[in-house]
N, C-alpha and C. Protein backbone atom coordinates (compact mmCIF):
# COMPACT_ATOMS: atom_id res chain seq x y z
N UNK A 1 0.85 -1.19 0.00
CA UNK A 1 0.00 0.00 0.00
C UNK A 1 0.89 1.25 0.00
N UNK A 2 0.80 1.82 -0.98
CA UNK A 2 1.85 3.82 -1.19
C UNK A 2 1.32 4.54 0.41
N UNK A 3 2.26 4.50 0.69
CA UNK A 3 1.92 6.20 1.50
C UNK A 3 3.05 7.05 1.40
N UNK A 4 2.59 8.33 1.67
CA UNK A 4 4.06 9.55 1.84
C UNK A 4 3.68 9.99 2.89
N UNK A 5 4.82 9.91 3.00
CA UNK A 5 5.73 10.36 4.61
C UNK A 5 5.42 12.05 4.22
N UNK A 6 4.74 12.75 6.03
CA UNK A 6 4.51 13.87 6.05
C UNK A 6 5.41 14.21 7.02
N UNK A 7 6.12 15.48 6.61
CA UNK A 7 7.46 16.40 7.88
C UNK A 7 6.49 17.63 8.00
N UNK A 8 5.98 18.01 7.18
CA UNK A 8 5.62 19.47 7.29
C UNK A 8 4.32 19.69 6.57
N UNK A 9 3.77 20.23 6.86
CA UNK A 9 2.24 21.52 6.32
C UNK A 9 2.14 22.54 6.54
N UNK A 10 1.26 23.03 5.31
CA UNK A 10 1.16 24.54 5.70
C UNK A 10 -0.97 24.63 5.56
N UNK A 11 -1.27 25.15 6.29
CA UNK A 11 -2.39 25.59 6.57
C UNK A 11 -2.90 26.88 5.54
N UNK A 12 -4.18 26.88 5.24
CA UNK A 12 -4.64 27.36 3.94
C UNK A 12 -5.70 28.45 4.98
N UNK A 13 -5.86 30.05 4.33
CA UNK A 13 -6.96 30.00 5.44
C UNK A 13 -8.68 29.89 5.82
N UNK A 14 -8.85 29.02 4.57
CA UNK A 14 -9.82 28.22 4.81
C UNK A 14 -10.13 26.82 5.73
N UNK A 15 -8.94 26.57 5.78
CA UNK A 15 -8.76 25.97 6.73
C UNK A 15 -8.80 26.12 8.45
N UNK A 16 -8.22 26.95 8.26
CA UNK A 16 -7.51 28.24 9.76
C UNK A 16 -9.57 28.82 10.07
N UNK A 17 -10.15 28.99 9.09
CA UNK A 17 -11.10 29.73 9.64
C UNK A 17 -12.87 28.32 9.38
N UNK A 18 -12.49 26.55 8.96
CA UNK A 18 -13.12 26.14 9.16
C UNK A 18 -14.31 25.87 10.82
N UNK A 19 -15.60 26.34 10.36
CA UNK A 19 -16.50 26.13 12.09
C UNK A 19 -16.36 24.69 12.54
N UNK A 20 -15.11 23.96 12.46
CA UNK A 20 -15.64 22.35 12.85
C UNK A 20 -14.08 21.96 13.94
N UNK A 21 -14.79 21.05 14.57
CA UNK A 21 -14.07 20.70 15.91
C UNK A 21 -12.82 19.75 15.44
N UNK A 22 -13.15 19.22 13.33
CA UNK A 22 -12.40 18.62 13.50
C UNK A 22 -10.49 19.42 13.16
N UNK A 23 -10.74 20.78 13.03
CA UNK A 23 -9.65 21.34 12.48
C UNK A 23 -9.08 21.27 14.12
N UNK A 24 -9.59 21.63 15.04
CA UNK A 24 -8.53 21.36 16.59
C UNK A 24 -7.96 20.21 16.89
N UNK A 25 -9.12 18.83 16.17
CA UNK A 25 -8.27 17.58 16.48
C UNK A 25 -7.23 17.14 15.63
N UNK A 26 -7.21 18.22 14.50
CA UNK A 26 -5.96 17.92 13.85
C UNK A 26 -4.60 18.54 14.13
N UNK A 27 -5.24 19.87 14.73
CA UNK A 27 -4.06 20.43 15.27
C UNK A 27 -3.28 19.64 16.20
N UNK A 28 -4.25 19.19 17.33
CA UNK A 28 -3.56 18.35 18.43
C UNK A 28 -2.57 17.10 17.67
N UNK A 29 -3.30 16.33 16.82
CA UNK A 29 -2.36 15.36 15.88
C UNK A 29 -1.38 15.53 15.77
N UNK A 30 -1.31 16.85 14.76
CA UNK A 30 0.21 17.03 14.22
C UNK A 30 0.92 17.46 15.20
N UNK A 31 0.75 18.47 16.41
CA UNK A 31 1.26 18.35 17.17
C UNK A 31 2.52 17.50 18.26
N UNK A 32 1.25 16.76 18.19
CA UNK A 32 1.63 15.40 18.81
C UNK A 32 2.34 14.00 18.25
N UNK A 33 2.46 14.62 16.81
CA UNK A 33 3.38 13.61 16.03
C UNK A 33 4.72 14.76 15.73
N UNK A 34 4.29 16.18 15.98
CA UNK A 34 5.75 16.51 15.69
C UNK A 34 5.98 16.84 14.07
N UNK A 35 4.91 16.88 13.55
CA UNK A 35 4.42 17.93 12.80
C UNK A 35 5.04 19.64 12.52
N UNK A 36 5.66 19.65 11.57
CA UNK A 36 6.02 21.29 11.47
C UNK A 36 5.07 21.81 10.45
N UNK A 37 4.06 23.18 11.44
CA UNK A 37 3.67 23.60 10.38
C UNK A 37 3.69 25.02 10.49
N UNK A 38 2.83 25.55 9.14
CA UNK A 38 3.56 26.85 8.49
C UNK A 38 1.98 27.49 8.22
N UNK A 39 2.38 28.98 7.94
CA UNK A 39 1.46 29.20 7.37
C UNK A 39 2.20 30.98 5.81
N UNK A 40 1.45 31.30 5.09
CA UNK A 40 1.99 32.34 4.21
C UNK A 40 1.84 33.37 4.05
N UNK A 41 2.42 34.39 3.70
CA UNK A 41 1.62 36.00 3.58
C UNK A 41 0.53 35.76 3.74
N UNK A 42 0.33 35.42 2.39
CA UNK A 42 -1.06 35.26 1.79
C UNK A 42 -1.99 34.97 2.54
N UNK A 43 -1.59 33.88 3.50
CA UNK A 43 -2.98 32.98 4.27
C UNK A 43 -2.86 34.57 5.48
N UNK A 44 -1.99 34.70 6.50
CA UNK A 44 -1.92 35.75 6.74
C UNK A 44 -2.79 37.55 6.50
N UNK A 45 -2.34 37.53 5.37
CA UNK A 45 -3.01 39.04 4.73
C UNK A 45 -4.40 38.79 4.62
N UNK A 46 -4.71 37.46 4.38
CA UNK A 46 -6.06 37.04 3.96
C UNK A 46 -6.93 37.30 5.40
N UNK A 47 -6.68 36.50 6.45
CA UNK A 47 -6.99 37.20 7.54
C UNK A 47 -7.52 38.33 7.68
N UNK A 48 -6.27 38.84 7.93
CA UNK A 48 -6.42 40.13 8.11
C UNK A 48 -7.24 41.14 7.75
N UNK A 49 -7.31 41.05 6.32
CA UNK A 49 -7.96 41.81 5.15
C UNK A 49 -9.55 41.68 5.41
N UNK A 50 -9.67 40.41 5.87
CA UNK A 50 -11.07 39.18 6.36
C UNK A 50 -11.77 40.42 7.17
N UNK A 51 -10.45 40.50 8.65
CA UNK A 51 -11.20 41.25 9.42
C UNK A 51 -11.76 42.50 9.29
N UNK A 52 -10.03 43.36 8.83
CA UNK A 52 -10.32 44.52 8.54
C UNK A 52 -11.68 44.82 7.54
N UNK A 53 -11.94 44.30 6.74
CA UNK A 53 -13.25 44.72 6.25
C UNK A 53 -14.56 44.12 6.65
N UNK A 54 -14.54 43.68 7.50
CA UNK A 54 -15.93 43.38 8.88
C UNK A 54 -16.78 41.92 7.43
N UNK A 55 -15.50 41.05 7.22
CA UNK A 55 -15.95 39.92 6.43
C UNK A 55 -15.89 38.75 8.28
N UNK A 56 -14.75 38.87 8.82
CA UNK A 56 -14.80 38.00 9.76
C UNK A 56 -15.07 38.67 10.90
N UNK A 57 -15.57 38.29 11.74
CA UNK A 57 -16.16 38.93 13.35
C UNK A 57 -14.59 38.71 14.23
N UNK A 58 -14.68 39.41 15.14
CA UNK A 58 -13.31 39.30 16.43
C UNK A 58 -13.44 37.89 16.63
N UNK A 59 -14.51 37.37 16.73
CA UNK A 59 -14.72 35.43 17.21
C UNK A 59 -14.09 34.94 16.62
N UNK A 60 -14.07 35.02 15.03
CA UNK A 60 -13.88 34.13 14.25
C UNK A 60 -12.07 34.66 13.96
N UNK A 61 -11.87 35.79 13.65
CA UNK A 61 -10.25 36.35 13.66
C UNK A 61 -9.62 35.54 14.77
N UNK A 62 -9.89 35.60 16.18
CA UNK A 62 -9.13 35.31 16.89
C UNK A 62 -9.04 33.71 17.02
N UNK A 63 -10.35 32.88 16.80
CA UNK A 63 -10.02 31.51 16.76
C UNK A 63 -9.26 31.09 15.77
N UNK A 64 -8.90 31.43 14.57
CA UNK A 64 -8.15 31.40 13.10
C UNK A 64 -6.55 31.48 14.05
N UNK A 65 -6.16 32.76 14.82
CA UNK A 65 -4.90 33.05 15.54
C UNK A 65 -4.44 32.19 16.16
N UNK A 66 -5.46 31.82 16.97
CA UNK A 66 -5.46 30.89 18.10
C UNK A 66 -4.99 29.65 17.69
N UNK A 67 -5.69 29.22 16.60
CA UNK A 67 -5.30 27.98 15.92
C UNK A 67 -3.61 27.64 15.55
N UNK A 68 -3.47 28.62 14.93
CA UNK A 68 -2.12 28.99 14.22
C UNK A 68 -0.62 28.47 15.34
N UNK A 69 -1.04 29.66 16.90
CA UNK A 69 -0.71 29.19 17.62
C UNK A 69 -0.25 28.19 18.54
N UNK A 70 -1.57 27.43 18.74
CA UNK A 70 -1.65 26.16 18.80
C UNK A 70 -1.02 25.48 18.20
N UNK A 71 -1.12 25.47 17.09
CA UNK A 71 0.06 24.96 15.92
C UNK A 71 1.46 24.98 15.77
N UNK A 72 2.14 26.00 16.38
CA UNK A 72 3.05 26.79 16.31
C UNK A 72 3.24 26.80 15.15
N UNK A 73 2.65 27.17 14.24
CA UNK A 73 2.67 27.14 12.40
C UNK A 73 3.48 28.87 12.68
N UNK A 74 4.41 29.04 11.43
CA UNK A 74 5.43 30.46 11.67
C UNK A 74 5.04 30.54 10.17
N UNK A 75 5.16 31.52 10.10
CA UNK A 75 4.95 31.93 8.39
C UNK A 75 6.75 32.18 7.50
N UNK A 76 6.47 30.81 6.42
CA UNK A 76 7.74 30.25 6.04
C UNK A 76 8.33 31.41 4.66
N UNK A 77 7.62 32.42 4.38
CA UNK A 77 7.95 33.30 4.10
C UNK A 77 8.98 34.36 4.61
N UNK A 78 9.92 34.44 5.09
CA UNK A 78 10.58 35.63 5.65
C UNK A 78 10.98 36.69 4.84
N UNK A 79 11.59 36.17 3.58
CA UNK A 79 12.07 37.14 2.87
C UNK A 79 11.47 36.99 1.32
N UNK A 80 11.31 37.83 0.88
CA UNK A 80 10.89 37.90 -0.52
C UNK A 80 11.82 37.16 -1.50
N UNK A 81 11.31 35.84 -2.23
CA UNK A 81 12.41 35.42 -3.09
C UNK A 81 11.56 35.66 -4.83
N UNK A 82 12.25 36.53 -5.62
CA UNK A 82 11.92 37.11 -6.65
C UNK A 82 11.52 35.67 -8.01
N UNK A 83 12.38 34.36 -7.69
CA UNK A 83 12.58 33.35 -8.38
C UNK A 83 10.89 33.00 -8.47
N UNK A 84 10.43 32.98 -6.97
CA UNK A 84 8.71 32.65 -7.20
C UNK A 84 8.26 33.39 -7.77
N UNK A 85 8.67 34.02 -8.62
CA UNK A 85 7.35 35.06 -9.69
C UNK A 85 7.01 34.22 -10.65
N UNK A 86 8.32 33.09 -11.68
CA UNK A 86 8.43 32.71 -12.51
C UNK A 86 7.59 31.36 -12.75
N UNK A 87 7.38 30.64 -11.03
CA UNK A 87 6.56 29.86 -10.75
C UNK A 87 5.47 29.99 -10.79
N UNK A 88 5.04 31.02 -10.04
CA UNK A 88 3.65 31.24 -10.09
C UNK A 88 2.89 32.00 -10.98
N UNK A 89 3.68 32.06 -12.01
CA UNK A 89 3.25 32.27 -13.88
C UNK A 89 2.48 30.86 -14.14
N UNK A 90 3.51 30.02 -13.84
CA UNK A 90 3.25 28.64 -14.47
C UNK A 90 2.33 28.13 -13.49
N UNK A 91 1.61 28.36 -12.36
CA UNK A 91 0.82 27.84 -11.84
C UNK A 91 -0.82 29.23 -11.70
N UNK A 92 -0.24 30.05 -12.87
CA UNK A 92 -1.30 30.93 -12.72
C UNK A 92 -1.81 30.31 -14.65
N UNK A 93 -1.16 30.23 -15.27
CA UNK A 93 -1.56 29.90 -16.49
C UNK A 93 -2.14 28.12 -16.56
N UNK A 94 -1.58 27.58 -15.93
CA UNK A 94 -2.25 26.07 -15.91
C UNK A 94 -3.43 26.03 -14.75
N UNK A 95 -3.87 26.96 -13.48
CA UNK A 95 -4.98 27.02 -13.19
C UNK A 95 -5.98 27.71 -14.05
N UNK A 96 -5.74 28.62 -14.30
CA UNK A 96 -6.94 29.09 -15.74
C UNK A 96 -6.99 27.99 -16.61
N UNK A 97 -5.91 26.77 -17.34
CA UNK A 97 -6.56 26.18 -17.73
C UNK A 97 -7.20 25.34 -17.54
N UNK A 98 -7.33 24.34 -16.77
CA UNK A 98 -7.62 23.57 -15.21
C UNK A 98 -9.21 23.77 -15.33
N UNK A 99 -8.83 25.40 -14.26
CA UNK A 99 -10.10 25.68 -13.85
C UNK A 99 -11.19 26.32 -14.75
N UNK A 100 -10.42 26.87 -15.79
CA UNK A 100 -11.43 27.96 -16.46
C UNK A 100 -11.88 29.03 -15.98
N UNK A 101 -10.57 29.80 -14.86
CA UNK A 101 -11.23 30.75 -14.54
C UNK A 101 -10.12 31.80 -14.72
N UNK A 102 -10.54 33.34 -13.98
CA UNK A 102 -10.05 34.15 -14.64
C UNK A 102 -8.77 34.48 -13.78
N UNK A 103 -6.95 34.99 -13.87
CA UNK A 103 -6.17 35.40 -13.09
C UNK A 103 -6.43 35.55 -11.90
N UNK A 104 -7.33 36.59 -11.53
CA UNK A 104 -7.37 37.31 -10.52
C UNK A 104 -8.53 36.36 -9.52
N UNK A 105 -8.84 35.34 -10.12
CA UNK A 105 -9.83 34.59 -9.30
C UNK A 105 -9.25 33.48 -8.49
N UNK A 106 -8.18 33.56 -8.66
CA UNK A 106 -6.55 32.19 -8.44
C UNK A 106 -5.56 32.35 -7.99
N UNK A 107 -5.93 34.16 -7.92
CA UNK A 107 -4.10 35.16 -7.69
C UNK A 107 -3.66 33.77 -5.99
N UNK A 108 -4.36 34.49 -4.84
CA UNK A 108 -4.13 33.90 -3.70
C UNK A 108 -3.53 32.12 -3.63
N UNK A 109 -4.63 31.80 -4.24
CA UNK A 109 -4.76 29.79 -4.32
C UNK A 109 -3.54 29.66 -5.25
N UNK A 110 -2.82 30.49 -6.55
CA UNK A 110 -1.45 30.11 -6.99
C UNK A 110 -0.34 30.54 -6.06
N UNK A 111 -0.53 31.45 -5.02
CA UNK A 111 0.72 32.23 -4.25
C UNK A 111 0.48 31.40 -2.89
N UNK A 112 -0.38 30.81 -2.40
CA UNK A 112 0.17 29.70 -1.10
C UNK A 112 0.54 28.27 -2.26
N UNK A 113 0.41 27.79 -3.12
CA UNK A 113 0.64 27.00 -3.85
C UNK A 113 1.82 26.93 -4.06
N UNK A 114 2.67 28.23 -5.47
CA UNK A 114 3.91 28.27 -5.20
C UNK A 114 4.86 28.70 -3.49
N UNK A 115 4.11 28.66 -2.62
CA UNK A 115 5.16 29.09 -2.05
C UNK A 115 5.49 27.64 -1.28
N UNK A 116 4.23 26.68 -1.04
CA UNK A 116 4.53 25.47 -0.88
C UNK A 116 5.44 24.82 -1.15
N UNK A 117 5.25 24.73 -2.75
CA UNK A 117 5.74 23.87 -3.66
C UNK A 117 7.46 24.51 -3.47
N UNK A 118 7.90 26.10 -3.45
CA UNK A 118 9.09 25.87 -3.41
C UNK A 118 9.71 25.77 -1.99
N UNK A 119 9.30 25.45 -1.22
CA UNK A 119 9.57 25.19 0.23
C UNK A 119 9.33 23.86 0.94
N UNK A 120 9.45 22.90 -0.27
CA UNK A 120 9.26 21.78 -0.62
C UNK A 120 8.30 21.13 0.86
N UNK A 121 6.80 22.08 0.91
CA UNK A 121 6.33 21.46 1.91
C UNK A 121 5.35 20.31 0.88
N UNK A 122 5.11 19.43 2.59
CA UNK A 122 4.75 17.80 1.83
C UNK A 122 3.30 17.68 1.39
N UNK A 123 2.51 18.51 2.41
CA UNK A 123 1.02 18.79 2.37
C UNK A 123 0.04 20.19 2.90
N UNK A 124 -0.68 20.58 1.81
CA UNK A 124 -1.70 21.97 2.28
C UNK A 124 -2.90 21.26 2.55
N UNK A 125 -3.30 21.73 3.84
CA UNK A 125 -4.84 21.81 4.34
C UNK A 125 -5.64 22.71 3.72
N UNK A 126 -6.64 22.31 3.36
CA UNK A 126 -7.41 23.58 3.06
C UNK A 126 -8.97 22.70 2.75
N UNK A 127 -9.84 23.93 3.25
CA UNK A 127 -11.45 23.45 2.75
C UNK A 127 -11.82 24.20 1.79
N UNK A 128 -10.82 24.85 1.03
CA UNK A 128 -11.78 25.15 -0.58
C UNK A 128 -11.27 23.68 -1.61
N UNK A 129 -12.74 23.37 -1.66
CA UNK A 129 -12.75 21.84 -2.37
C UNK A 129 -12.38 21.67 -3.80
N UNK A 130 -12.15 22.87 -4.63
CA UNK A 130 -11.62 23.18 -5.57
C UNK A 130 -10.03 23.19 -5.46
N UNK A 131 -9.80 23.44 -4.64
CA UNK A 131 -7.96 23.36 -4.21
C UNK A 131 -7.84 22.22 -3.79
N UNK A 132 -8.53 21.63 -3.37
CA UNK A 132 -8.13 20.12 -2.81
C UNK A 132 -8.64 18.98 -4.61
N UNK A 133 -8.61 19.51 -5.28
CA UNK A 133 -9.57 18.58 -6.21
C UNK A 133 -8.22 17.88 -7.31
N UNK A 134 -9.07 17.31 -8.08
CA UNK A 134 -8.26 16.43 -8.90
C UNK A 134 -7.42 17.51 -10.19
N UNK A 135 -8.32 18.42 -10.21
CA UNK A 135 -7.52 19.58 -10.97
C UNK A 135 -6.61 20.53 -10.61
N UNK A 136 -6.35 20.89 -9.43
CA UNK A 136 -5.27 21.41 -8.81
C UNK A 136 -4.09 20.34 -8.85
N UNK A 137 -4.48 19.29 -8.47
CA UNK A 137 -3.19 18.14 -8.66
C UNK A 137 -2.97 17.78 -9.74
N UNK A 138 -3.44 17.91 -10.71
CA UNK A 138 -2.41 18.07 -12.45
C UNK A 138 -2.08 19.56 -12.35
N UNK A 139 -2.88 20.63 -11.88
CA UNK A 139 -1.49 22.10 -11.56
C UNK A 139 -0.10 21.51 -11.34
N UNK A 140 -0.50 21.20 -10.00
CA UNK A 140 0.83 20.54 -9.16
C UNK A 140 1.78 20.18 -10.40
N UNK A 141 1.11 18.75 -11.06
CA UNK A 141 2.15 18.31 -11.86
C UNK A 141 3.03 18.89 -13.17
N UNK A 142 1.82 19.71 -13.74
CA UNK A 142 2.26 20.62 -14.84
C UNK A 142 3.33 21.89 -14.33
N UNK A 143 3.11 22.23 -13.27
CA UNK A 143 4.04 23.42 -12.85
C UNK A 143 5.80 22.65 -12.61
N UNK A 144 5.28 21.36 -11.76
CA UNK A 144 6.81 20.51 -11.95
C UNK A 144 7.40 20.52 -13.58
N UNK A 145 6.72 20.20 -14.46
CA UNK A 145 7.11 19.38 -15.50
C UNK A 145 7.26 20.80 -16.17
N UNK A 146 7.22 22.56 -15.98
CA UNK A 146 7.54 23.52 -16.54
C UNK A 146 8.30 24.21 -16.14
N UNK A 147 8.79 23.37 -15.01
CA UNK A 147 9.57 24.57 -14.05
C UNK A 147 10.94 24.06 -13.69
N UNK A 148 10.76 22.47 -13.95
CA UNK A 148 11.92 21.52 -13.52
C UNK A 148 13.56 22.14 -14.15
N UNK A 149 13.39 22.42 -15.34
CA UNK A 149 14.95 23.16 -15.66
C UNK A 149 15.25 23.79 -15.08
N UNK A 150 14.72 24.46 -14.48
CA UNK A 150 15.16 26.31 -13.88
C UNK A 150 15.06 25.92 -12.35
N UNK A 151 14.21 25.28 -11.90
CA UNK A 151 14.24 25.01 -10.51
C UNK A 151 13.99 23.52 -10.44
N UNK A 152 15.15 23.20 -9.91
CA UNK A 152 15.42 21.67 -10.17
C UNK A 152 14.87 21.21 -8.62
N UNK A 153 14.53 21.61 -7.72
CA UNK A 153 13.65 21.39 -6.07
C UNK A 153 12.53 21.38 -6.50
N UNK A 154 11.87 21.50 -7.62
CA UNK A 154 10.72 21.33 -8.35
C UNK A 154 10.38 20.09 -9.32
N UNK A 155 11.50 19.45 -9.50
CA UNK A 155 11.31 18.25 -10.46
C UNK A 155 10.46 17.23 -10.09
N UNK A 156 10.73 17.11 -8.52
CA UNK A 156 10.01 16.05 -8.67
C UNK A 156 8.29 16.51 -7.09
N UNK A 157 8.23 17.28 -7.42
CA UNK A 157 7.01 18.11 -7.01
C UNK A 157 5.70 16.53 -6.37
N UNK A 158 5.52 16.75 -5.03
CA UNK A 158 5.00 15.58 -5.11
C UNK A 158 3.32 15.77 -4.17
N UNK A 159 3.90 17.25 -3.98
CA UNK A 159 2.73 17.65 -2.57
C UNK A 159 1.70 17.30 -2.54
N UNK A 160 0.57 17.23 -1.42
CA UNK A 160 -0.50 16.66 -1.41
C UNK A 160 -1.57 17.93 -1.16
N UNK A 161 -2.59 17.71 -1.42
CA UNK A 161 -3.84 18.78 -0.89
C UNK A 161 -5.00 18.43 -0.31
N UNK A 162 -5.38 18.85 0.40
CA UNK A 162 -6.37 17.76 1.12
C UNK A 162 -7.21 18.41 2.19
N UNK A 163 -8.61 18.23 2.21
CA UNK A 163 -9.02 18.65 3.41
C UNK A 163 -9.23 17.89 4.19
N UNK A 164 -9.89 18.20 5.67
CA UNK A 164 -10.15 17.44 6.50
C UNK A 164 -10.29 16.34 6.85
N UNK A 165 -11.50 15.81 6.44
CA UNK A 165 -12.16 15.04 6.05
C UNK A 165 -11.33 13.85 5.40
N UNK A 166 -10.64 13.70 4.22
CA UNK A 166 -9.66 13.42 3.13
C UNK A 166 -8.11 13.09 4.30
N UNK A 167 -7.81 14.45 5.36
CA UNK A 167 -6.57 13.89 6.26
C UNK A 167 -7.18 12.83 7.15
N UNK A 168 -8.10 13.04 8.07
CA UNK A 168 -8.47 12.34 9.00
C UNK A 168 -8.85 10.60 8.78
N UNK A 169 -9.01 10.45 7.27
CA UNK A 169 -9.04 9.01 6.42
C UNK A 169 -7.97 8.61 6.52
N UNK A 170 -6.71 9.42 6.07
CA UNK A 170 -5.84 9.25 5.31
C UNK A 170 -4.30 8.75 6.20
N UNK A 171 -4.82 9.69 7.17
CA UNK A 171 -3.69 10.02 8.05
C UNK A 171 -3.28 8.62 8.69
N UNK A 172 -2.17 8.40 8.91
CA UNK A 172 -1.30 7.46 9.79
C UNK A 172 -0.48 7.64 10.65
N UNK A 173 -0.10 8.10 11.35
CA UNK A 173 0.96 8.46 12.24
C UNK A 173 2.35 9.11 11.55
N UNK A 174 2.23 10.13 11.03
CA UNK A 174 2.92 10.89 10.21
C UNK A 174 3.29 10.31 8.58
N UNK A 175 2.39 9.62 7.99
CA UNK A 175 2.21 9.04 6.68
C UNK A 175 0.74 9.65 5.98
N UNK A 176 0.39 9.29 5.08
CA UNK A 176 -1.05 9.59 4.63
C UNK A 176 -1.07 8.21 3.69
N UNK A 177 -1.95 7.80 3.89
CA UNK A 177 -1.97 6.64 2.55
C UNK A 177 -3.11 7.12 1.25
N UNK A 178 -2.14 6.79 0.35
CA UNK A 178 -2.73 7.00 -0.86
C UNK A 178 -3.54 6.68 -1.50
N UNK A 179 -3.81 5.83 -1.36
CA UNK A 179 -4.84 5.04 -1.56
C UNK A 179 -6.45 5.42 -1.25
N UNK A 180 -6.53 5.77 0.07
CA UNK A 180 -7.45 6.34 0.89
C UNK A 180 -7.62 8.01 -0.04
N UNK A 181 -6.61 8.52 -0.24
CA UNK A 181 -6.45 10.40 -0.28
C UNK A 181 -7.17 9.44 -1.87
N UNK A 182 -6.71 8.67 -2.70
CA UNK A 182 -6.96 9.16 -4.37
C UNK A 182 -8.74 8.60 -4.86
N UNK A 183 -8.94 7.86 -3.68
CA UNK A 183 -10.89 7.23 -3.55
C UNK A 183 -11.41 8.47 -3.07
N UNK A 184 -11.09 9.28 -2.34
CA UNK A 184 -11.79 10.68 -1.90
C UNK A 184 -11.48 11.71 -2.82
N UNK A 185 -10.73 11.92 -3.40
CA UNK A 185 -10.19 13.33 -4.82
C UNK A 185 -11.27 13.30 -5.27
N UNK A 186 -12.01 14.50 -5.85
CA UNK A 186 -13.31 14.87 -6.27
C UNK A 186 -12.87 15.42 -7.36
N UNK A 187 -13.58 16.11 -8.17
CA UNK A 187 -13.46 16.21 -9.32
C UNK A 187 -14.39 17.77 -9.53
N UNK A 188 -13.67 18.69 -9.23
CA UNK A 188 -14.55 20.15 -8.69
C UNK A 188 -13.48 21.20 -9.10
N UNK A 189 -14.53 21.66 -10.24
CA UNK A 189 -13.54 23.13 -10.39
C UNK A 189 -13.20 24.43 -9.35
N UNK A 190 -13.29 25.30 -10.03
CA UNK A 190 -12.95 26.49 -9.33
C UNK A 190 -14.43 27.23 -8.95
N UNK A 191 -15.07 27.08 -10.28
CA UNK A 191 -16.94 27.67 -10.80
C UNK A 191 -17.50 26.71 -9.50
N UNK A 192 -17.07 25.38 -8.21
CA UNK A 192 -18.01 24.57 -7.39
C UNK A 192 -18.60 23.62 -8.22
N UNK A 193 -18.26 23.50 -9.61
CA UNK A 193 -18.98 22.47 -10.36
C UNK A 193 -19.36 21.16 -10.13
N UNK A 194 -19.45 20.23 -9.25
CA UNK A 194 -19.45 18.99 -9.88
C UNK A 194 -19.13 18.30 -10.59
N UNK A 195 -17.83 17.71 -11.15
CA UNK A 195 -18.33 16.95 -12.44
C UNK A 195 -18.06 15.09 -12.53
N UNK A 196 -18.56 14.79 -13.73
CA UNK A 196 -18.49 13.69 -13.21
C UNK A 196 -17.26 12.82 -13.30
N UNK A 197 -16.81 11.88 -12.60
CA UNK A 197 -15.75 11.05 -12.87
C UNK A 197 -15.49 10.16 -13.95
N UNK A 198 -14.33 10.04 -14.70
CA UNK A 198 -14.16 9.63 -15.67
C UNK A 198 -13.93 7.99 -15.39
C-alpha cells in the first residue's frame, strides 16, 4: 500500500477559519506527532484583510490566531524570493486552464501554492474543495514538469492537498496513505462544479 511520509504543512486560510471541531483535532495530531507547520503571507493578509473589512467577526479572527498558535505554524515566508514570480506564472496559467477561470480569481490559491511547492512542503490543508480537487493536482504536476529546468527542487514536485475530512481518512501516524487520499479526490472546479468522474 503507497503512502508519503509527512514532515511538514502549511495551513490554507480556509482551513484556519473552518467552524468544525475537527480542524482542533488535527491540530492536536500534528502536534503530537511533531508535525512542522507553516502558514503564508497570503494565508496571513487574507486574515487580516477578512477582518479589517468586517468579512470576519473578532470570534472568528481570533479563533483562526489561536489555531495557528496552537500549531506553532510560523509563516515560512521571511524574505521575498523574486525566483517565485516565474513559478507562479506557471501555476497561474495552468490554473486558468484547469479551472477555467479568470487570473485574478486564483491570484491567492497560486501564491500559497507556489510558495509550498518551493519550500518543498509535503502537504496543504485547506477546505476550498476546488484546491483540494483532482484539478489542482495536475497544476501541481504541470508546474513541476515547466519549471523543472530552472528550478530543479521542483522536479520532482509531489505535494499533497487535502481537506479534513480526506486527512483524518488518510492520516497514519505521520504518513497519509494513498490510496485512501486518491478514492476521496473529487473532481470540482474552481466555478463549485461537480463533475463527473471519468
Amino acid at each position: 500500500m503507497p503512502f508519503k511520509d509527512i514532515k511538514n504543512i502549511l495551513f490554507d486560510t480556509s482551513f484556519l477559519l473552518k467552524d468544525s471541531k475537527d480542524i482542533d483535532d488535527i491540530i492536536k495530531i500534528l502536534q503530537r506527532d511533531h508535525i512542522s507547520c507553516f502558514i503564508s503571507n497570503t494565508v496571513q493578509t487574507e486574515l487580516d484583510n477578512l477582518f479589517y473589512v468586517d468579512r470576519l467577526s473578532k470570534e472568528q479572527y481570533n479563533i483562526a490566531m489561536l489555531r495557528i498558535k496552537k500549531a506553532k505554524a510560523v509563516n515560512i515566508e521571511k524574505n521575498r524570493n523574486y525566483l517565485k514570480d516565474s513559478i507562479t506564472k506557471e501555476c497561474t496559467t495552468s490554473m486558468n486552464s484547469e479551472h477555467g477561470v479568470e487570473s485574478n480569481d486564483i491570484r491567492n490559491d497560486c501564491s500559497i501554492l507556489t510558495v509550498a511547492l518551493y519550500n518543498h512542503i509535503d502537504l496543504i490543508l485547506s477546505e476550498d474543495f476546488h484546491f483540494t480537487s483532482r484539478y489542482t493536482e495536475n497544476v501541481v504536476d504541470t508546474i513541476s514538469a515547466n519549471t523543472c529546468n530552472r528550478f530543479h527542487k521542483l522536479c520532482e514536485s509531489d505535494i499533497l492537498l487535502l481537506d479534513k475530512d480526506s486527512f483524518l481518512a488518510a492520516y497514519q501516524g505521520k504518513k497519509v496513505d494513498l490510496e485512501i487520499v486518491d478514492s476521496m479526490k473529487q473532481d470540482i472546479k474552481k466555478d463549485s462544479k461537480l463533475l463527473k468522474k471519468e
